[in-house]
N, C-alpha and C. Protein backbone atom coordinates (compact mmCIF):
# COMPACT_ATOMS: atom_id res chain seq x y z
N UNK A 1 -14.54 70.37 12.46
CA UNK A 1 -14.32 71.35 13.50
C UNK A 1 -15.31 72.52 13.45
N UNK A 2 -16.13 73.04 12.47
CA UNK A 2 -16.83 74.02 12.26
C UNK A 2 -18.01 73.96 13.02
N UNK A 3 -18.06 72.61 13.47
CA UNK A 3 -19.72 72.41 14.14
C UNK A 3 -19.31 71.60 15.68
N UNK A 4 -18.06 71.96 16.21
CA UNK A 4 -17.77 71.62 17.48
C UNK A 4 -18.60 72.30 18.37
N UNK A 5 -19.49 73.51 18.39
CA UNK A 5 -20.33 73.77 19.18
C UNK A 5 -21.34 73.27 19.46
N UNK A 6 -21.65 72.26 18.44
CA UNK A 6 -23.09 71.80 18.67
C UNK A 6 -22.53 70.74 19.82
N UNK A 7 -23.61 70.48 20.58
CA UNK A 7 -22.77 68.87 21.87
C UNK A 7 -23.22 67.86 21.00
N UNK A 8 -24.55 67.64 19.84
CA UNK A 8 -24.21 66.72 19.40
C UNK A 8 -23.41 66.15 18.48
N UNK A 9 -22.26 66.39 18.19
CA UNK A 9 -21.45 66.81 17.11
C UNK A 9 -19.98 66.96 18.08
N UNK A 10 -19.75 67.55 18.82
CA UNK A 10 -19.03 67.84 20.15
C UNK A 10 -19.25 66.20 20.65
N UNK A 11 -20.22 65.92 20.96
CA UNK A 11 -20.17 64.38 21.52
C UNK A 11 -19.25 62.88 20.82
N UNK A 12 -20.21 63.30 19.28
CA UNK A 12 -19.61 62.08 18.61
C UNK A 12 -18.48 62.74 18.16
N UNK A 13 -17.56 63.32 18.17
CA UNK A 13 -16.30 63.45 18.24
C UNK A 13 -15.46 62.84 19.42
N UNK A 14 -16.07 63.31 20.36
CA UNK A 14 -15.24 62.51 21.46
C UNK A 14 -15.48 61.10 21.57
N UNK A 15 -16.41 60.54 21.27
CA UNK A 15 -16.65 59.36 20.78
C UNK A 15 -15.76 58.29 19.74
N UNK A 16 -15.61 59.16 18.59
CA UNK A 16 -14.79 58.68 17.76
C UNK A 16 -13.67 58.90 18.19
N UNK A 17 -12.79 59.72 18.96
CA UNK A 17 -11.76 60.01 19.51
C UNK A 17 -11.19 58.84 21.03
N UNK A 18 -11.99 58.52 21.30
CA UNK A 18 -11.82 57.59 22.17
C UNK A 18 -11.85 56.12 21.70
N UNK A 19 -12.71 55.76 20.10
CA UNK A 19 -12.46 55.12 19.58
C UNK A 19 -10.99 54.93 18.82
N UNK A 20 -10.65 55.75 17.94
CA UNK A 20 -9.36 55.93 17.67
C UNK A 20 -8.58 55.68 18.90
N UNK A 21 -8.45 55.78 19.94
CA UNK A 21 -7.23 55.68 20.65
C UNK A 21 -7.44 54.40 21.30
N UNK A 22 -8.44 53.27 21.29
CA UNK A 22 -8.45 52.41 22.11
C UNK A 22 -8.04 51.54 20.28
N UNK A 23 -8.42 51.86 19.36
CA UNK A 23 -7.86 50.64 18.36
C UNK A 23 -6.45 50.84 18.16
N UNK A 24 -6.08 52.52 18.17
CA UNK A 24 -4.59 52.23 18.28
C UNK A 24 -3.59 51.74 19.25
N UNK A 25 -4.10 51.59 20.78
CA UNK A 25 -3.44 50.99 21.89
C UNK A 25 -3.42 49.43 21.13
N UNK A 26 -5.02 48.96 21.03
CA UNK A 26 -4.86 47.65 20.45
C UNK A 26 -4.14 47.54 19.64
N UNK A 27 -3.89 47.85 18.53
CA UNK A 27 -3.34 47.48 17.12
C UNK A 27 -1.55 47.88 16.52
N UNK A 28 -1.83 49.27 17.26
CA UNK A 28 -0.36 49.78 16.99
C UNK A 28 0.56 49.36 17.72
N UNK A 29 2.14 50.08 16.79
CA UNK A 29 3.15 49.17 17.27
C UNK A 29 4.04 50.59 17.62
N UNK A 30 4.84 50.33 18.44
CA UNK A 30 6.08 51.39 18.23
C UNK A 30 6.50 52.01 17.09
N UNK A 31 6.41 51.33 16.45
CA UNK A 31 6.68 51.94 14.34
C UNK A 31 5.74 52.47 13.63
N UNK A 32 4.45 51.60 14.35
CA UNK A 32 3.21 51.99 13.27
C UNK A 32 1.91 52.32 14.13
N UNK A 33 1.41 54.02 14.05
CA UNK A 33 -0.25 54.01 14.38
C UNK A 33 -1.08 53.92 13.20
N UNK A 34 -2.01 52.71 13.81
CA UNK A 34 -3.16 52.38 13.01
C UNK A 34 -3.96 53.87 11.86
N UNK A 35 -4.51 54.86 13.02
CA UNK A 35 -4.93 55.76 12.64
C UNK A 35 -4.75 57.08 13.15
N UNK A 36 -4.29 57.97 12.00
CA UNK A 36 -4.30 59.06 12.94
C UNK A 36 -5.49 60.40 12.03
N UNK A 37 -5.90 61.03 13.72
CA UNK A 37 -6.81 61.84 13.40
C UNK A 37 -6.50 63.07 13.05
N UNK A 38 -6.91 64.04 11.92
CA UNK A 38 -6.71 65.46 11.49
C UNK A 38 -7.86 66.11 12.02
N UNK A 39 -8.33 66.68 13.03
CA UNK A 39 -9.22 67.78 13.24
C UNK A 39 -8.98 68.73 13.72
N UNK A 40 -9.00 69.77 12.37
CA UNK A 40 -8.31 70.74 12.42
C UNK A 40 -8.89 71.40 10.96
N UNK A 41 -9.68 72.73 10.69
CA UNK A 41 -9.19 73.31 9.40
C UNK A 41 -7.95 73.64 8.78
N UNK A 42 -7.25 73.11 8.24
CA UNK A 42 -6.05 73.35 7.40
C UNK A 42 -5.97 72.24 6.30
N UNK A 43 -6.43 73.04 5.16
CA UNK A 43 -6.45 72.30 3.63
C UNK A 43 -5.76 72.03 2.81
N UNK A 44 -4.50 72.60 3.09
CA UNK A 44 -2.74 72.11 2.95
C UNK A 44 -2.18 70.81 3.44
N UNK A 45 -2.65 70.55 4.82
CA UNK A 45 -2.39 69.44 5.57
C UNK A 45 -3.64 68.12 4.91
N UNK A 46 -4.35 68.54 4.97
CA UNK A 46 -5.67 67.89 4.26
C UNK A 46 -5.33 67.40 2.86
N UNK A 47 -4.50 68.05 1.80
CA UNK A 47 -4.26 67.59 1.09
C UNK A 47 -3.48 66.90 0.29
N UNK A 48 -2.36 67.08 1.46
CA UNK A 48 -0.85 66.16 1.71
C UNK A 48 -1.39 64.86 2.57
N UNK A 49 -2.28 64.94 3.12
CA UNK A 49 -2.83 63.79 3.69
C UNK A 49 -3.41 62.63 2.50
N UNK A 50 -4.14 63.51 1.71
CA UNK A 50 -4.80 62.80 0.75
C UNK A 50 -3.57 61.86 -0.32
N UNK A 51 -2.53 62.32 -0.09
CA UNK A 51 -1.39 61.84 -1.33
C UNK A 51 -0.56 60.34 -0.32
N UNK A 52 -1.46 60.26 0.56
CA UNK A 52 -0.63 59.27 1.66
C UNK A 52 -1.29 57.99 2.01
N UNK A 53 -3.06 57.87 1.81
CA UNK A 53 -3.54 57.42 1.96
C UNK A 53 -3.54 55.71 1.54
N UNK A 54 -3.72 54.81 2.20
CA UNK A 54 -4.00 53.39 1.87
C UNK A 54 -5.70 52.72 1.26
N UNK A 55 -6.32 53.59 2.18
CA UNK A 55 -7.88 53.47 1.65
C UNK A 55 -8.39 54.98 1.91
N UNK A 56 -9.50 55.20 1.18
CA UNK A 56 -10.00 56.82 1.44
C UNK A 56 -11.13 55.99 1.33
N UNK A 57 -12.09 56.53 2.47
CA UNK A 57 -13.59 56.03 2.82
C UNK A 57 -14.50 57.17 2.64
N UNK A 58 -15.23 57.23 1.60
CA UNK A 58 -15.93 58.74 1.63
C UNK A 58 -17.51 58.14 1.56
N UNK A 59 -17.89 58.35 2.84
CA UNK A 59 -19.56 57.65 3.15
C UNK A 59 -20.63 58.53 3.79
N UNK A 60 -20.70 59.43 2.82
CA UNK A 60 -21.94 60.37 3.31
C UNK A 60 -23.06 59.56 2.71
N UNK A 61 -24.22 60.16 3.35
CA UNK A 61 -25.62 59.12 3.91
C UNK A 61 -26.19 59.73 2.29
N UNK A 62 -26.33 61.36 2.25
CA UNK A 62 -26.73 62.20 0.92
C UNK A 62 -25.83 63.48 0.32
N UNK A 63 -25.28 63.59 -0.42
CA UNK A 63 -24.16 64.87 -0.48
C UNK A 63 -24.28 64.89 -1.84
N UNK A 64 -23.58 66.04 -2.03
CA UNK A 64 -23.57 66.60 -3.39
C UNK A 64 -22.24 66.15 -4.23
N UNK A 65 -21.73 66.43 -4.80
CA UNK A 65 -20.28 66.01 -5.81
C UNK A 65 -19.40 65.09 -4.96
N UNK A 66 -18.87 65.51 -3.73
CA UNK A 66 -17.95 64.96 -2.86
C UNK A 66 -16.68 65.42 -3.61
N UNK A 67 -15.85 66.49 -3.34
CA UNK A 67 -15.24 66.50 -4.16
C UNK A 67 -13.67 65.86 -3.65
N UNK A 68 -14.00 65.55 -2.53
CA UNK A 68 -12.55 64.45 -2.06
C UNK A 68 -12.68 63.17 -2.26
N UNK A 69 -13.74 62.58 -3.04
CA UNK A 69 -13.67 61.53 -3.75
C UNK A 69 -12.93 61.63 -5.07
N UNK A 70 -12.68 63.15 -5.53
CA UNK A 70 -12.06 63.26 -6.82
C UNK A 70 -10.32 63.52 -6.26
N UNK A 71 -10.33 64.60 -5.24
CA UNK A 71 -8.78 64.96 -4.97
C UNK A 71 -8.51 63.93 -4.39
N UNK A 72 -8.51 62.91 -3.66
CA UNK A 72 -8.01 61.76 -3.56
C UNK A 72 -7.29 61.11 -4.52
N UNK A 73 -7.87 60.59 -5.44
CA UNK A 73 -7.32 59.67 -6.56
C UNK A 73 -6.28 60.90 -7.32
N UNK A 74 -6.63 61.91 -7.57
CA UNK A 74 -5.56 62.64 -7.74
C UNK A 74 -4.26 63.07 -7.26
N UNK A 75 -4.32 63.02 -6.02
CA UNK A 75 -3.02 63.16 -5.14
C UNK A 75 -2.50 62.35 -4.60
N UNK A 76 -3.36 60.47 -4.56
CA UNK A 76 -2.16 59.68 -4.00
C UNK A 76 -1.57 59.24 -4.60
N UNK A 77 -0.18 58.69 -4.17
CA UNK A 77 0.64 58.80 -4.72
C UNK A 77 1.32 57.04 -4.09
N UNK A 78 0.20 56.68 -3.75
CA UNK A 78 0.47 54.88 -2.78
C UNK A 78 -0.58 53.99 -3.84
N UNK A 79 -1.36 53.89 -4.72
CA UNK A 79 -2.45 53.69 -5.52
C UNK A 79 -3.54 52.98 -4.19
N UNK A 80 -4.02 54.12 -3.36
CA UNK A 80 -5.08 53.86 -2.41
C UNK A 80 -6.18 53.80 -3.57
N UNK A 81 -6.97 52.79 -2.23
CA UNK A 81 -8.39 52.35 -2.61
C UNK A 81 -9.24 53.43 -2.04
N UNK A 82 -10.31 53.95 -3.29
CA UNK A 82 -11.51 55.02 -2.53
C UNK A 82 -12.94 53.68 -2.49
N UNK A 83 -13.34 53.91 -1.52
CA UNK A 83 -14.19 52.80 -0.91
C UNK A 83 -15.58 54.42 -0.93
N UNK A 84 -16.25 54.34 -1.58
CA UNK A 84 -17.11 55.40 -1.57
C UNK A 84 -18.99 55.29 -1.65
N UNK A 85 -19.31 55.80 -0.82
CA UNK A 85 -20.78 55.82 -0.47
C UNK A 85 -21.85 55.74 -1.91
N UNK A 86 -22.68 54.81 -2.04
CA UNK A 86 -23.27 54.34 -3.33
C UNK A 86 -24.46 56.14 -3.68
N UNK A 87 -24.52 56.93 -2.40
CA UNK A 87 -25.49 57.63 -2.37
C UNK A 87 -24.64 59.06 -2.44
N UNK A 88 -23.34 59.32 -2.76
CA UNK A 88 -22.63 60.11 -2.99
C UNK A 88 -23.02 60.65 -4.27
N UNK A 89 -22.95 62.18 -4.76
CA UNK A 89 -23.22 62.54 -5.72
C UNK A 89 -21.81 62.17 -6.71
N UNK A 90 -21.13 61.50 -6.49
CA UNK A 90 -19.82 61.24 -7.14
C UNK A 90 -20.10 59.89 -7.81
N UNK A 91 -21.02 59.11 -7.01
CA UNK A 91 -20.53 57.33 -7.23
C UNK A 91 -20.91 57.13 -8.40
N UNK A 92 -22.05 57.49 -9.25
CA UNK A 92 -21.84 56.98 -10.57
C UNK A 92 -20.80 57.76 -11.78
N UNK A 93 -19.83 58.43 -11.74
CA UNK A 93 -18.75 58.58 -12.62
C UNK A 93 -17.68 57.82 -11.68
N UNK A 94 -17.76 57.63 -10.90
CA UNK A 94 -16.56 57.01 -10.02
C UNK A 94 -16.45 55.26 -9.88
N UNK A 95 -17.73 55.05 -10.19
CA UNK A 95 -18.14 53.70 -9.35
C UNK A 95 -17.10 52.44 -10.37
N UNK A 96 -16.40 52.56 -11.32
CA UNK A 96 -15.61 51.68 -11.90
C UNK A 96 -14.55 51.39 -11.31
N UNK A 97 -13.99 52.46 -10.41
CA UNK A 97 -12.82 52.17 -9.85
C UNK A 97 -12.97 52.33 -8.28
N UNK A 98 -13.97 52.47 -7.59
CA UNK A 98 -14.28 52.53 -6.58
C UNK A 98 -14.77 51.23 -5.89
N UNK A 99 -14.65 51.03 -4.45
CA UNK A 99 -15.30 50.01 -4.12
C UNK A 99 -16.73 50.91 -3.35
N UNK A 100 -17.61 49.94 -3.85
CA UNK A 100 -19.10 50.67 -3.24
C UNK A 100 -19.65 50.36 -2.13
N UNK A 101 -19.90 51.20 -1.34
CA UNK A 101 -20.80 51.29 0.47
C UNK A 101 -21.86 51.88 0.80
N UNK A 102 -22.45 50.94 1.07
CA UNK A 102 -23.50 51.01 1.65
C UNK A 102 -23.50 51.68 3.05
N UNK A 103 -23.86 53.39 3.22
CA UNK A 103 -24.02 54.45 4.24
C UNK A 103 -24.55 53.48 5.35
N UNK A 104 -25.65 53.07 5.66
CA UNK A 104 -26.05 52.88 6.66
C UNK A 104 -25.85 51.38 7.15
N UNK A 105 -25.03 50.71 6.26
CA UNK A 105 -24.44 49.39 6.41
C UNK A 105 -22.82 49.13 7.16
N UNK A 106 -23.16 49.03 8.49
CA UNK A 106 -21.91 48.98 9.37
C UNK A 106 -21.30 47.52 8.74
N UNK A 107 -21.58 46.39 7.91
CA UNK A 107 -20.90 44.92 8.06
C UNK A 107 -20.45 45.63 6.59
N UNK A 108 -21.47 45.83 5.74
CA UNK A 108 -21.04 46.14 4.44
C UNK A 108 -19.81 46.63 4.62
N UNK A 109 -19.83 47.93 4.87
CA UNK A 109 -18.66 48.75 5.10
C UNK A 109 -17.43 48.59 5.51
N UNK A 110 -17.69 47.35 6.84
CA UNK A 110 -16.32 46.57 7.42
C UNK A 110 -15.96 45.91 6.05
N UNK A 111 -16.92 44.92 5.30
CA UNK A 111 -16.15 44.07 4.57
C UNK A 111 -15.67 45.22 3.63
N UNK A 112 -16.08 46.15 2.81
CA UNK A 112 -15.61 47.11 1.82
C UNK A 112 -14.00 47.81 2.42
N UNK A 113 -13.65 47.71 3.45
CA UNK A 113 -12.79 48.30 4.23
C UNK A 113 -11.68 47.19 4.29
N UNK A 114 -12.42 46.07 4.45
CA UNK A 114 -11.36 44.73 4.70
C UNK A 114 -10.64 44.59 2.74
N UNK A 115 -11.81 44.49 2.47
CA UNK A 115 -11.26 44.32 0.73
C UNK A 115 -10.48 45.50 0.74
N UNK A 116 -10.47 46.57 0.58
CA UNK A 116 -9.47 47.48 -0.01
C UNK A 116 -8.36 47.25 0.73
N UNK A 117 -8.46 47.04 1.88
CA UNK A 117 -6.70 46.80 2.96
C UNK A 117 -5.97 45.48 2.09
N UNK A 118 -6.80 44.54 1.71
CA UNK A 118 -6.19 43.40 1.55
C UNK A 118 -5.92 42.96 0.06
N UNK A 119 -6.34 43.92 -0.43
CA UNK A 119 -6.12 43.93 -2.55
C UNK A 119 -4.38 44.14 -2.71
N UNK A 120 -4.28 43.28 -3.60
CA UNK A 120 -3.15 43.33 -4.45
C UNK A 120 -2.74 44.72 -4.65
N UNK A 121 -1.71 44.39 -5.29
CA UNK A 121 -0.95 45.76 -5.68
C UNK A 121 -1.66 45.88 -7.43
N UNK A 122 -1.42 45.04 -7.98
CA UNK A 122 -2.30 45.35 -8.99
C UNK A 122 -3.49 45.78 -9.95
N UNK A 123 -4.61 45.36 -8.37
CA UNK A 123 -5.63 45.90 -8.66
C UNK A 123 -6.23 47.38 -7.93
N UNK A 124 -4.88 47.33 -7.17
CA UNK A 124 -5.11 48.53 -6.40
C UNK A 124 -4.88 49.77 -7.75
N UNK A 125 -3.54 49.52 -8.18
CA UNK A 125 -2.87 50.27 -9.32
C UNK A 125 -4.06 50.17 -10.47
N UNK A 126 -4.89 49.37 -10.75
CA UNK A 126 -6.03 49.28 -12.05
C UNK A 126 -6.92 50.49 -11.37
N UNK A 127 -7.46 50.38 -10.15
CA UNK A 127 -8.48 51.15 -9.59
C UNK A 127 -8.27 52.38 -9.69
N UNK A 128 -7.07 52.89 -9.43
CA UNK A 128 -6.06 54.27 -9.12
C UNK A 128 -6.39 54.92 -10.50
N UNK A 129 -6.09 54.15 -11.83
CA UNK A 129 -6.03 54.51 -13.23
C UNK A 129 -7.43 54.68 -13.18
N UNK A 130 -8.29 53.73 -13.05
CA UNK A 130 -9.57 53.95 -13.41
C UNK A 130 -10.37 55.17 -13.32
N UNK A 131 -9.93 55.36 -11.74
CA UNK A 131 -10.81 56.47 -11.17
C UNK A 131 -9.85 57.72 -11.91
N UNK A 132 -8.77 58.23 -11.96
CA UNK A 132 -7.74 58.84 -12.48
C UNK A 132 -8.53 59.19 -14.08
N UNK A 133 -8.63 58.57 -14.65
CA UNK A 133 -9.34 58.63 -16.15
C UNK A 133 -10.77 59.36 -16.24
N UNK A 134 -11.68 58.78 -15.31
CA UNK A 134 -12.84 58.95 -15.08
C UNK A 134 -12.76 60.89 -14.83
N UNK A 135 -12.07 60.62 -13.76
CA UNK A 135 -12.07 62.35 -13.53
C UNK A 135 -11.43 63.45 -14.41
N UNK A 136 -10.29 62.90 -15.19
CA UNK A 136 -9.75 63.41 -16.58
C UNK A 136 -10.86 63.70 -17.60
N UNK A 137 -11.68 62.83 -17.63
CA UNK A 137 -13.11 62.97 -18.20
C UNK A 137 -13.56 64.03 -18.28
N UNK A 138 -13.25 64.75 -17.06
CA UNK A 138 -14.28 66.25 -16.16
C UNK A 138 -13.13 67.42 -16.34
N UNK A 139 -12.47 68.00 -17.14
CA UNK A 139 -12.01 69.05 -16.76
C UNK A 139 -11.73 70.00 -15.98
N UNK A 140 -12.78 70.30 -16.02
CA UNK A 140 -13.29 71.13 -14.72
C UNK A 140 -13.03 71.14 -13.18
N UNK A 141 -12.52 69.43 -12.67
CA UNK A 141 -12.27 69.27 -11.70
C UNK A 141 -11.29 69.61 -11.29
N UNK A 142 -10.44 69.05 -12.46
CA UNK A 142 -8.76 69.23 -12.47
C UNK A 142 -8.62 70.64 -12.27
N UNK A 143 -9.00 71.52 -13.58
CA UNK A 143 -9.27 72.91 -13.18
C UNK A 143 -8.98 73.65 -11.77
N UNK A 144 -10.38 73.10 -11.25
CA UNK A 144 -11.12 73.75 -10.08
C UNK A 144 -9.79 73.38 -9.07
N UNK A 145 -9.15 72.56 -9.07
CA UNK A 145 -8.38 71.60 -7.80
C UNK A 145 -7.26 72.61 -8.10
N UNK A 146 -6.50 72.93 -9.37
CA UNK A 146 -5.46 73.36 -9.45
C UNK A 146 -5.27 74.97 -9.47
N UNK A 147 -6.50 75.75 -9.11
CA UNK A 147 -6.81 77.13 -8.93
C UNK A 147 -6.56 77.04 -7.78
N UNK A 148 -7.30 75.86 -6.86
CA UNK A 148 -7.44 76.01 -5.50
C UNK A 148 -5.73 75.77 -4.63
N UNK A 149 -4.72 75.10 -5.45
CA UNK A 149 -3.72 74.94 -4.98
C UNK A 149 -3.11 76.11 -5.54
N UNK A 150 -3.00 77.13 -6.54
CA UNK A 150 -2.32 77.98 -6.52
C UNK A 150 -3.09 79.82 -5.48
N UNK A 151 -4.55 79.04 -5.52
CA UNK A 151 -4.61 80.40 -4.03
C UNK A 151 -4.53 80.13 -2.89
N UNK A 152 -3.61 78.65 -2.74
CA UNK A 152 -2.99 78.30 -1.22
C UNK A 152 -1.61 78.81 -1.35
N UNK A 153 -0.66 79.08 -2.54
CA UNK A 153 0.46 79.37 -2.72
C UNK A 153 0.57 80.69 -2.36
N UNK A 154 -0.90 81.60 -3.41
CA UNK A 154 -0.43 82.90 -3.49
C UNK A 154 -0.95 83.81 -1.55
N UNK A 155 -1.63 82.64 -1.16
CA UNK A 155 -1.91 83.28 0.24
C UNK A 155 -0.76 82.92 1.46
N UNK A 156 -0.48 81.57 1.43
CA UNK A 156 0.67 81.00 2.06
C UNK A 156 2.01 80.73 2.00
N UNK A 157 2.16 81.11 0.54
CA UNK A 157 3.79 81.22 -0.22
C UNK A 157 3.93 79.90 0.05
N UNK A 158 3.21 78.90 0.06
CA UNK A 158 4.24 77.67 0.39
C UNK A 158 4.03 76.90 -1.26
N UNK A 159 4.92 77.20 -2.01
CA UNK A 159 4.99 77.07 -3.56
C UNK A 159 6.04 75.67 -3.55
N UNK A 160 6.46 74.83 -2.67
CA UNK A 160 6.73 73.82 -2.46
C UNK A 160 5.63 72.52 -2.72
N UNK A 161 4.59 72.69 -2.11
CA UNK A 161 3.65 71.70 -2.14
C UNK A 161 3.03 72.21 -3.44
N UNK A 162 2.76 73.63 -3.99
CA UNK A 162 2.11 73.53 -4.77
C UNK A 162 2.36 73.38 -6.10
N UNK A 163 3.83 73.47 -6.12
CA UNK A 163 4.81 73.04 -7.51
C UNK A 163 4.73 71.46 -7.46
N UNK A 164 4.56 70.49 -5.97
CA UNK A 164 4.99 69.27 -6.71
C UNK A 164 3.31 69.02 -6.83
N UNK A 165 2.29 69.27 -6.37
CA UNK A 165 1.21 68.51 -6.67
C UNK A 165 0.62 69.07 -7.73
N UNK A 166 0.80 69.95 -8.51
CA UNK A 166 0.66 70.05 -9.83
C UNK A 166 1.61 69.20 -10.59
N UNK A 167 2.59 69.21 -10.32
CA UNK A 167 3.58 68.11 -11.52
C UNK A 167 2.80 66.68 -11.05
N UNK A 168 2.53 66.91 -10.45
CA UNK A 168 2.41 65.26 -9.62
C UNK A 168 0.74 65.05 -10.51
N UNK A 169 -0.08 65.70 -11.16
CA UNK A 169 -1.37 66.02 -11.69
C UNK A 169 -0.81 65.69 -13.04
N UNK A 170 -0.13 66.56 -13.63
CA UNK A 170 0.06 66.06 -14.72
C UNK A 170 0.84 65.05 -14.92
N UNK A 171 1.67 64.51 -14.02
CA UNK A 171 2.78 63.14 -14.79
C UNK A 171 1.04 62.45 -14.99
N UNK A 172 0.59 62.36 -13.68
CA UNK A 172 -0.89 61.34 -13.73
C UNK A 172 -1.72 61.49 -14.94
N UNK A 173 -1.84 62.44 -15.63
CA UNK A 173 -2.23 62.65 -16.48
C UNK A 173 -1.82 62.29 -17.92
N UNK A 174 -0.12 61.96 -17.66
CA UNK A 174 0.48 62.16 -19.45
C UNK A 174 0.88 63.56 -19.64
N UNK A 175 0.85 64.98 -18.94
CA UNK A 175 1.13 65.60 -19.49
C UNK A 175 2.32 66.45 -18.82
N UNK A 176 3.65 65.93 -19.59
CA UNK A 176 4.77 66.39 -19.20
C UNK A 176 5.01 67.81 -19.66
């Protein structure tokens, strides 16, 4: 949303937005939409989103850390698949439990997208740990993530979300 002024940026939004709604006419059911879109700044909602997820696709072309390749695996709570860009500054501490994509590879990406929808429960749950460990690795992340949820508390009082996704950090962790 920060760069809705630009029209090119303004464009492929409406683009993707018209995409989204013609796969969910196709696909969805009365019970179930395929996809739904968040555009919107709000990083509360953003991160209750992240604890819900089935696949998290994080495919930037060149970026730095990505750091929702890390709060992902931390907050879901479904053992989603992170399907993540080989050119991400994340993918090599991540890449054990990640499935890897190729940015500028539209088939790659379908099949990387098809595999994570269609994995077992088991290897979904191996991947979840994997990446989960990997980032335990980093201190710092955990850190950084759990500062950032208590100056959403102390600005928004909403000490609901931020009491369970800290417990919800450490059960993941082992540390009761």
């Amino acid at each position: 949303p920060s760069r809705d002024g630009i029209p090119e940026y303004a464009n492929y939004r409406d683009r993707v937005f018209a995409l989204v709604e013609a796969i969910n006419r196709t696909y969805g059911t009365e019970d179930w939409t395929p996809i739904t879109v968040f555009h919107e700044h709000n990083r509360l909602q953003a991160l209750a989103a992240l604890s819900l997820y089935d696949v998290l696709l994080v495919n930037s072309v060149a970026d730095g850390l990505n750091l929702v390749s890390k709060e992902g695996p931390l907050l879901n709570e479904r053992d989603g698949v992170l399907a993540l860009s080989t050119t991400a500054g994340a993918y090599e501490e991540l890449m054990g439990g990640a499935l890897p994509v190729t940015p500028y590879d539209i088939v790659d990406t379908a099949d990387a997208l098809e595999r994570a929808l269609t994995m077992c429960a088991k290897d979904r749950a191996q991947r979840q740990e994997t990446l989960r460990q990997a980032i335990a690795g980093h201190q710092g992340v955990i850190d950084m993530f759990i500062e950032a949820v208590f100056f959403k508390i102390r600005y928004t009082g909403n000490t609901a979300l931020g009491i369970f996704r800290i417990g919800f950090i450490s059960q993941a962790f082992g540390n009761d």
